[in-house]
Protein backbone atom coordinates (compact mmCIF):
# COMPACT_ATOMS: atom_id res chain seq x y z
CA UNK A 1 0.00 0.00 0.00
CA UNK A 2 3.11 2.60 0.82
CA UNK A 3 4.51 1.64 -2.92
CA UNK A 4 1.10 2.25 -4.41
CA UNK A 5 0.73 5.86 -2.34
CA UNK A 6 3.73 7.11 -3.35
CA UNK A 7 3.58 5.99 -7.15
CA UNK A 8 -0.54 7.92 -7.43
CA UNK A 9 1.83 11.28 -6.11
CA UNK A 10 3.66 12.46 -9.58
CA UNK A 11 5.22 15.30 -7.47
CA UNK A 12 6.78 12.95 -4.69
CA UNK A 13 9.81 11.52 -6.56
CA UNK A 14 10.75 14.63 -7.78
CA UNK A 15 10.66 16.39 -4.45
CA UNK A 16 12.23 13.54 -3.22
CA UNK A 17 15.29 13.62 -6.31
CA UNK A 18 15.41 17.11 -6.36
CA UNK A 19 19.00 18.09 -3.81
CA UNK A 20 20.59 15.45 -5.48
CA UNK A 21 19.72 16.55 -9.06
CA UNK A 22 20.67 19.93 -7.85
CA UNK A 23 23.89 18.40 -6.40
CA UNK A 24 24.37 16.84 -9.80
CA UNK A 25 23.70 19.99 -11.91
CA UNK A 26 26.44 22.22 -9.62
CA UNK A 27 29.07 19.57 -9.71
CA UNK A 28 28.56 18.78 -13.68
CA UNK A 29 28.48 22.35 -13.88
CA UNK A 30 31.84 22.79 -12.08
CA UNK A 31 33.64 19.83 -14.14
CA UNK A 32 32.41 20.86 -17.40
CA UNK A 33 33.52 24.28 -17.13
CA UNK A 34 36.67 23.05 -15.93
CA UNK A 35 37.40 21.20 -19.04
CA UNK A 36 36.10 23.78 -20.98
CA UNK A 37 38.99 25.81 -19.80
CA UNK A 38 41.31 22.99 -20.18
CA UNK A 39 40.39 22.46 -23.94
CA UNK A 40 40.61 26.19 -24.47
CA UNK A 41 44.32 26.63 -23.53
CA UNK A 42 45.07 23.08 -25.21
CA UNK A 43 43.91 25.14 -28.46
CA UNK A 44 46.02 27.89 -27.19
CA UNK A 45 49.20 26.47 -27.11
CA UNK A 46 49.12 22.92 -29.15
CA UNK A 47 49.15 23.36 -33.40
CA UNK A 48 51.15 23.30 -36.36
CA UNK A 49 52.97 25.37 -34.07
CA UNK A 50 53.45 24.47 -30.10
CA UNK A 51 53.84 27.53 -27.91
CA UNK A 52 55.20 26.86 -24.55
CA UNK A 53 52.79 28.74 -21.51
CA UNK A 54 55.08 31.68 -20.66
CA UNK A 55 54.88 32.35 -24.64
CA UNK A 56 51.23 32.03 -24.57
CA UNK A 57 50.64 34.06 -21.45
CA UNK A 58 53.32 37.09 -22.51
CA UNK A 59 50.86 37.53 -25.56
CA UNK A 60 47.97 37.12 -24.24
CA UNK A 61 48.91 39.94 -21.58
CA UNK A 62 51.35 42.31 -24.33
CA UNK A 63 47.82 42.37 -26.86
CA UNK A 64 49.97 43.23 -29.93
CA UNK A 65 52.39 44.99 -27.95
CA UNK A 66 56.06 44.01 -28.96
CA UNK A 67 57.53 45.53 -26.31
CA UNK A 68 56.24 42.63 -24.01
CA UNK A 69 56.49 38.92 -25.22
CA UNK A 70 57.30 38.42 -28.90
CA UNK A 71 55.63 39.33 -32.26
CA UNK A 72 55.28 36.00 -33.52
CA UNK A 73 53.55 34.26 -30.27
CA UNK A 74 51.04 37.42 -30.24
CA UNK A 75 50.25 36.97 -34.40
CA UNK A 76 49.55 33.46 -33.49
CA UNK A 77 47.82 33.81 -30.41
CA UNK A 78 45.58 37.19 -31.29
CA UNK A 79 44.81 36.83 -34.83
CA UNK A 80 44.63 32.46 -34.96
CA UNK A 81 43.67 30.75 -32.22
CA UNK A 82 42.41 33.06 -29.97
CA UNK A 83 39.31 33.94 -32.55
CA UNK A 84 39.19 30.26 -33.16
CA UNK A 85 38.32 29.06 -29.68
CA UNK A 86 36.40 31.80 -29.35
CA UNK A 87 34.19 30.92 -32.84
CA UNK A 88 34.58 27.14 -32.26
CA UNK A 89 33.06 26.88 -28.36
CA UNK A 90 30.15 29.65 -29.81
CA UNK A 91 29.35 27.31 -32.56
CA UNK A 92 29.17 24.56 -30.20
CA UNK A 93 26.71 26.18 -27.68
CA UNK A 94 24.59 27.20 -30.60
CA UNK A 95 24.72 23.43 -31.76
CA UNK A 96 24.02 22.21 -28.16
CA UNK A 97 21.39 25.01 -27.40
CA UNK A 98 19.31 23.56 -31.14
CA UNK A 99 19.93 20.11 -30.24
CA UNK A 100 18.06 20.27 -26.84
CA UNK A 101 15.16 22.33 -28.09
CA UNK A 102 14.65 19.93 -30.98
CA UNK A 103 15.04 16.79 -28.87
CA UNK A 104 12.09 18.28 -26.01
CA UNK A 105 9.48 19.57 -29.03
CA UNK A 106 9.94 16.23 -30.92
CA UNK A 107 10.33 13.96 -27.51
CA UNK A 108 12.40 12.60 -30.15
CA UNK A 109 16.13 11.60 -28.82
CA UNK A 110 17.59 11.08 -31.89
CA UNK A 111 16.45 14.66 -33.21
CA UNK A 112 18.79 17.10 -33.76
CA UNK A 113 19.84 20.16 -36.71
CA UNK A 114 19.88 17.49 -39.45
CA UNK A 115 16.79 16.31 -38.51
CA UNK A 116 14.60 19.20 -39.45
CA UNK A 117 16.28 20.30 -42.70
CA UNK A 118 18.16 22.97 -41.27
CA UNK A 119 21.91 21.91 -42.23
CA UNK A 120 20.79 20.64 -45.78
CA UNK A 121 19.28 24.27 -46.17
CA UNK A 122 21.83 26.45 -45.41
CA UNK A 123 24.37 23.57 -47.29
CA UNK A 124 22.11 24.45 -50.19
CA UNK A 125 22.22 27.97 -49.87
CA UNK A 126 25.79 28.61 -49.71
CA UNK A 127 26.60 26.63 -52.64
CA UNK A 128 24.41 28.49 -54.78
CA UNK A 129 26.09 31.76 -52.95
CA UNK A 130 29.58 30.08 -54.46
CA UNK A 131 27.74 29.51 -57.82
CA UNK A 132 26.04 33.36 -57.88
CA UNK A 133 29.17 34.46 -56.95
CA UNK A 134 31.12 33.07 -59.88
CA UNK A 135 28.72 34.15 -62.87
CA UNK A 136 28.93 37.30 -61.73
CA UNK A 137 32.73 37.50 -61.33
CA UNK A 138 32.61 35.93 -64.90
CA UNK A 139 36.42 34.77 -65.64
CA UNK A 140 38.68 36.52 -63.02
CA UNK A 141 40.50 34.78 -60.09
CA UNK A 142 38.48 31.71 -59.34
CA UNK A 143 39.69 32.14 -55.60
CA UNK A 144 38.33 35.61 -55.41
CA UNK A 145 35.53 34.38 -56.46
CA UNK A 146 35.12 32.31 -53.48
CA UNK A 147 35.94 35.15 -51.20
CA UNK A 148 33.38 37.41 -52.67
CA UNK A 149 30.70 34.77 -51.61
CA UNK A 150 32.20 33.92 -48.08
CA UNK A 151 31.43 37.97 -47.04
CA UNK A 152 27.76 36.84 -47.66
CA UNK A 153 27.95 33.36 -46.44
CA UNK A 154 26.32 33.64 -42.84
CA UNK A 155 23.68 35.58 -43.58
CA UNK A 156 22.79 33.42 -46.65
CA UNK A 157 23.18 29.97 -44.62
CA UNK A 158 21.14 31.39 -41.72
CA UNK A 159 18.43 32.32 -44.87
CA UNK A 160 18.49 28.31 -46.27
CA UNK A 161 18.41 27.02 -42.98
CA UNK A 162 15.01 28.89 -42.07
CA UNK A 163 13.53 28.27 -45.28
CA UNK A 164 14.68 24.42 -45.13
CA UNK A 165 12.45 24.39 -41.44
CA UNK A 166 9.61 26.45 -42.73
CA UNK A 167 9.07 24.36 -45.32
CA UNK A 168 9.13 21.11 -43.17
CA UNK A 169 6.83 22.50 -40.41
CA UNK A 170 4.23 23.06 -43.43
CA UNK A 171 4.71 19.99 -44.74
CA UNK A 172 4.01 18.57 -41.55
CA UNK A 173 0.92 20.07 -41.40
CA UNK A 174 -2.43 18.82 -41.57
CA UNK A 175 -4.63 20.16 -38.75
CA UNK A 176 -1.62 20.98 -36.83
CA UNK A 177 1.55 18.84 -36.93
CA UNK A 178 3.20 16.21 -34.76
CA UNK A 179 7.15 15.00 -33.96
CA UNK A 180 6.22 11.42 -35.73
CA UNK A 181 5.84 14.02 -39.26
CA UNK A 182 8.11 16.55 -38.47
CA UNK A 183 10.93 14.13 -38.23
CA UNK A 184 9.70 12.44 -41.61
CA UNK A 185 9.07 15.42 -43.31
CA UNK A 186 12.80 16.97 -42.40
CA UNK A 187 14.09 13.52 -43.26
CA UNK A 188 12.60 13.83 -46.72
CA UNK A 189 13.46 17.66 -47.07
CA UNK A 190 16.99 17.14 -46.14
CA UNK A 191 17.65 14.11 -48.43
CA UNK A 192 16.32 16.10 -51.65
CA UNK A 193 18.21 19.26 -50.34
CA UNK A 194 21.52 17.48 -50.05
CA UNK A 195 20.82 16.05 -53.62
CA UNK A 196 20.40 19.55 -54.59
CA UNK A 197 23.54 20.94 -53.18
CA UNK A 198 25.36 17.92 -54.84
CA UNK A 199 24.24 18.55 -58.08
CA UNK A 200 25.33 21.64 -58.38
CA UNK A 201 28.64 21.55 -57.23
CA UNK A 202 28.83 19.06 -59.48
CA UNK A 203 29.62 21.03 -62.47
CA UNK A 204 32.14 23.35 -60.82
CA UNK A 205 35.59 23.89 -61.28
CA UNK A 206 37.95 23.11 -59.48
CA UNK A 207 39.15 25.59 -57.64
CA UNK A 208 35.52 27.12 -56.33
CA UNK A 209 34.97 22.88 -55.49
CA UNK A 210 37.98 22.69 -53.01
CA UNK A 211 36.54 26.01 -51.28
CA UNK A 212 32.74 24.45 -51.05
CA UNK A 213 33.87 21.44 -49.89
CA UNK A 214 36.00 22.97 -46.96
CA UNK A 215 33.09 24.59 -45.95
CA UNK A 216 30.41 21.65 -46.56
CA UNK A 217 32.88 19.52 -43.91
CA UNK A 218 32.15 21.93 -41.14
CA UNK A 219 35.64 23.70 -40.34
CA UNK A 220 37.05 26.29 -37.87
CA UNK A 221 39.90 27.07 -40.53
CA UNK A 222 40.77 30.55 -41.43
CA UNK A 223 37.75 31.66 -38.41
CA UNK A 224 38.33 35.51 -37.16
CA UNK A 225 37.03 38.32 -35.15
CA UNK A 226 34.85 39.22 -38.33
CA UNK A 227 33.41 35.51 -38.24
CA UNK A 228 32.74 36.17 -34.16
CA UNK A 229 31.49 39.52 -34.50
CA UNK A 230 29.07 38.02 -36.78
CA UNK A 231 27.76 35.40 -34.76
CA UNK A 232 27.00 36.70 -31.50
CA UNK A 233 24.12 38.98 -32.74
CA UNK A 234 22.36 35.82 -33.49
CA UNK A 235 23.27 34.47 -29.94
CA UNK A 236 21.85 37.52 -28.22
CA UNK A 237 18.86 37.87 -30.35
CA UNK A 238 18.19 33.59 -29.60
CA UNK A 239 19.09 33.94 -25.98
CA UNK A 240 16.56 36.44 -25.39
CA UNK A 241 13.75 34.58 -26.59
CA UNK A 242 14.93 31.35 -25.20
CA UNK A 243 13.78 32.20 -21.59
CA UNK A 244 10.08 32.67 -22.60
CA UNK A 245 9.63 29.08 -24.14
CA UNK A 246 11.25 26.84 -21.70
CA UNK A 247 8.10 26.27 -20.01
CA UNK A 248 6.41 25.19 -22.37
CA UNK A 249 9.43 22.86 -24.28
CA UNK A 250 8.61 21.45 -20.45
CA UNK A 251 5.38 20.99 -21.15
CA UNK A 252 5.30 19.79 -24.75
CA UNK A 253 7.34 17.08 -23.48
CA UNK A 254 4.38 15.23 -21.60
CA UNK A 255 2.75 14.84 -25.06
CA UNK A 256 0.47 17.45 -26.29
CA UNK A 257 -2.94 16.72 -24.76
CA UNK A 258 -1.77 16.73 -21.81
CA UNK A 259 0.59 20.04 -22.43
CA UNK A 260 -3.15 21.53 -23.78
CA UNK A 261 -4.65 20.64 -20.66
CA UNK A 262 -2.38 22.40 -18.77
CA UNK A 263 -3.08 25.66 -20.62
CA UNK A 264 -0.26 25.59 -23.16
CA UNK A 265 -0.63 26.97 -26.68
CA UNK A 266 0.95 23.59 -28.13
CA UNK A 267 1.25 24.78 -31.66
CA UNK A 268 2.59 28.25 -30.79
CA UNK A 269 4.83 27.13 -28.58
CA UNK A 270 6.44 24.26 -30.82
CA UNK A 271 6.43 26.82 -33.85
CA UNK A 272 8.02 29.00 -31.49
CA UNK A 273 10.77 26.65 -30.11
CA UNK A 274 11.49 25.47 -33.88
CA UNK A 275 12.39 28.81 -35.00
CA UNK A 276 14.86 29.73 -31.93
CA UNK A 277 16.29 26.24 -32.33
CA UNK A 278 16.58 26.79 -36.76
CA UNK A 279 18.29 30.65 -35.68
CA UNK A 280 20.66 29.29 -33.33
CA UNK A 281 21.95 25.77 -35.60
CA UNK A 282 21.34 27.96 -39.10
CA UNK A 283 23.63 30.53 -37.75
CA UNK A 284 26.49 28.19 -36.31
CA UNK A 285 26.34 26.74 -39.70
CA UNK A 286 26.55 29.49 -41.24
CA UNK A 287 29.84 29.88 -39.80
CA UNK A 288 31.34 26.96 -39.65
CA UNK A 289 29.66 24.77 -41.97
CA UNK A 290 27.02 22.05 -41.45
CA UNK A 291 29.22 20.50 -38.23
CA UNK A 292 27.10 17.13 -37.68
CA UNK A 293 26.31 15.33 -34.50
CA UNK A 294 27.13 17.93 -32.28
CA UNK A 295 23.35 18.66 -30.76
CA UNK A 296 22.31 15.06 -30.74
CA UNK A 297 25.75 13.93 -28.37
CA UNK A 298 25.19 17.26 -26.26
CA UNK A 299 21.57 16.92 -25.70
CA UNK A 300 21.61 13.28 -24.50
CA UNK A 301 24.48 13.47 -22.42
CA UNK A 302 23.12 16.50 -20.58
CA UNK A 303 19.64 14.27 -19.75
CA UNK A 304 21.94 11.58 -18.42
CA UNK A 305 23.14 14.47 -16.28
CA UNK A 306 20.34 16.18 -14.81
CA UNK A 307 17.37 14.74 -15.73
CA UNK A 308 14.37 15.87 -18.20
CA UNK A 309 14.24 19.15 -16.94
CA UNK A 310 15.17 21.62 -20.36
CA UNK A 311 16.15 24.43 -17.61
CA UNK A 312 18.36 22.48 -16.14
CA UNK A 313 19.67 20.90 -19.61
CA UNK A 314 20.37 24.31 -20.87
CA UNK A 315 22.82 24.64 -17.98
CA UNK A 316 25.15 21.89 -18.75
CA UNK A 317 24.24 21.44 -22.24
CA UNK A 318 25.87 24.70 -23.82
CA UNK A 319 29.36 23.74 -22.07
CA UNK A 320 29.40 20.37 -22.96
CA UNK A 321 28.75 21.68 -27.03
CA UNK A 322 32.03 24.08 -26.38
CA UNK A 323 33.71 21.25 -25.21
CA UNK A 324 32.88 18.92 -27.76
CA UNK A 325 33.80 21.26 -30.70
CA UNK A 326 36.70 22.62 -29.09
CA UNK A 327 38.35 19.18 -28.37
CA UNK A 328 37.20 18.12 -32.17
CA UNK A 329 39.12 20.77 -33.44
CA UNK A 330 42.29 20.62 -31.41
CA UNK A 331 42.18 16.57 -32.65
CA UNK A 332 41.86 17.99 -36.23
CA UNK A 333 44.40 20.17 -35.91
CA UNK A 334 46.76 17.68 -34.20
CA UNK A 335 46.30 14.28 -35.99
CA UNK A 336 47.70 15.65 -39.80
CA UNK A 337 49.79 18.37 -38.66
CA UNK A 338 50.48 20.35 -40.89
CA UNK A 339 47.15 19.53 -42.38
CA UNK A 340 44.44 19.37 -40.25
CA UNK A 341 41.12 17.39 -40.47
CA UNK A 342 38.31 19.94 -40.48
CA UNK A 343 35.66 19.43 -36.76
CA UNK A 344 32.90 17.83 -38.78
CA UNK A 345 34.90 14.89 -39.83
CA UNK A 346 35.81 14.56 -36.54
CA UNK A 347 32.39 15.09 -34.89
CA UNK A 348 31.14 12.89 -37.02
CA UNK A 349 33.26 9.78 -36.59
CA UNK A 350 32.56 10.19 -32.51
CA UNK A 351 28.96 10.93 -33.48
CA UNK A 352 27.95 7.87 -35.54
CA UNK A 353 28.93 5.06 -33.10
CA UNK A 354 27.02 6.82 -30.78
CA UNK A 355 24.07 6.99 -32.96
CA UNK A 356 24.25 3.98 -34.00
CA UNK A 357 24.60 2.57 -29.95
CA UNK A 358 21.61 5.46 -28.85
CA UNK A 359 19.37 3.28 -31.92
CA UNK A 360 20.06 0.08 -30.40
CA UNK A 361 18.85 0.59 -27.06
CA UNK A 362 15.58 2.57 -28.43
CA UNK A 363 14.59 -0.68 -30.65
């Protein structure tokens, strides 16, 4: 009788659970932003190029200054890896932040960008930014070609990748829409779209391909203060809306009847959480490239962490995207040196084992 009281009280375990998820959020907090340091001076002083600490530290402190430290370790520092880390751990929390979202509306844990469309989209859309880009150049340098189109890039990416998710949300539709079509739909959308992009890089040349194809691997490469200056608009402008919806990502995850008995607008809200989650993954790939995986690791390990709870997720779940992408890159940049393996290769090789593994236990 004791078992069957407690089990009729839905509030009871979580009262009951709640210090010790709260115990689990601070210390996962604590450790993850530990490591997220870690990984950032890892970046800092491992490359093509190792820099011992001192080195590091004199530029870091001398900011261009010759006077204090030395030229070189500054250039390196200031103008390379510094704006890396910085772009790189952004992307990831963007990544981490759509992942999340996706995974609560759809109640879906194998949901994340790629899911909805959004990476095919803006995939889509920057090739055909490459391919405006070179008519209208006509026959000069094929490589400032390129460069013409990468001052345009984000903004046309974040473009694809909203158009990509507003057509899947009204595909999805009939009489409102569901996860079970939304995930079919974006499946669909995202297959035809990558077709697409294929296609037309197909009849490139040569020299426009190699650029497009850096890009369509998800890379940090050649990342600046221009590329971070033009990302964190998009990260204030998502953070600020992000607040207002958690309640109801809460909510939708209970399954909507019950979310609409509760009081919640469960189209509005879903509609809503879909575009905050296509702004912040459109606009991390519009910078770095379609980086895979990334939201579908992050999300799920930051459940195992601290529960169901999206408040709570979108503690730990941000870090643990900076840490991913940061430690992807610094393997890129390690295993080939000179060369380096651009983040999406390497995302992707941790990302479908675990996939695969996360598809296994679901079946």
């Amino acid at each position: 009788m004791t078992f069957s009281a407690r089990a009729a009280t839905p509030t009871s375990p979580h009262a009951a659970g709640s210090a010790p998820v709260k115990d689990r959020l601070r210390l996962g907090f604590a450790v993850l932003l530990g490591l997220v340091v870690l990984a950032a001076l890892a970046n800092l002083l491992f490359g093509a190029v190792t820099l011992s600490p001192s080195r590091v530290w004199l530029a870091l402190i001398g900011s261009g200054d010759s006077a204090v430290g030395d030229p070189v370790a500054q250039d390196i520092v200031w103008n390379l890896r510094l704006p890396r880390l910085l772009v790189g751990a952004l992307v990831g929390v963007h990544f981490a932040i759509a992942g999340s979202l996706l995974q609560a509306v759809m109640r879906n844990p194998l949901a994340d960008s790629g899911v909805m469309g959004i990476n095919a989209g803006a995939s889509l859309a920057a090739v055909l930014a490459f391919a405006a880009a070179e008519r209208l150049a006509g026959d000069g340098n094929p490589y400032l070609r390129a460069a013409l189109s990468l001052d345009w890039l984000p903004l046309v990416a974040c473009g694809g990748g909203l158009a990509a998710a507003a057509v899947v949300y009204r595909l999805s539709w009939n009489r409102g829409s569901t996860p079970v079509r939304l995930v079919l739909c974006g499946i669909a959308v995202a297959g035809l779209l990558n077709a697409l992009a294929t296609g037309v890089l197909a009849g490139w040349a040569q020299a426009t391909t190699e650029t497009v194809l850096a890009w369509l691997s998800g890379s940090l490469y050649g990342r600046d203060w221009t590329h971070l200056t033009a990302l964190l608009p998009w990260t204030m402008a998502s953070l600020v809306l992000l607040p207002l919806l958690v309640r109801g990502a809460n909510l939708l995850q209970l399954g909507d009847e019950v979310a609409a008995t509760l009081g919640l607008g469960v189209e509005g809200s879903r509609f809503a959480l879909l575009l905050v989650a296509v702004l912040f993954a459109a606009s991390a790939v519009g910078i770095a490239g379609p980086v895979g995986f990334v939201g579908l690791i992050v999300a799920h390990v930051a459940r195992l962490m601290v529960g169901p709870d999206l408040k709570r997720q979108l503690i730990v779940s941000p870090l643990c995207g900076a840490l991913l992408v940061l430690v992807s890159d610094l393997v890129g940049r390690l295993v080939l040196v000179p060369a380096e393996l651009p983040i999406g290769v390497v995302t992707s090789l941790l990302g479908v084992p675990f996939f695969l593994a996360l598809l296994a236990r679901r079946l």
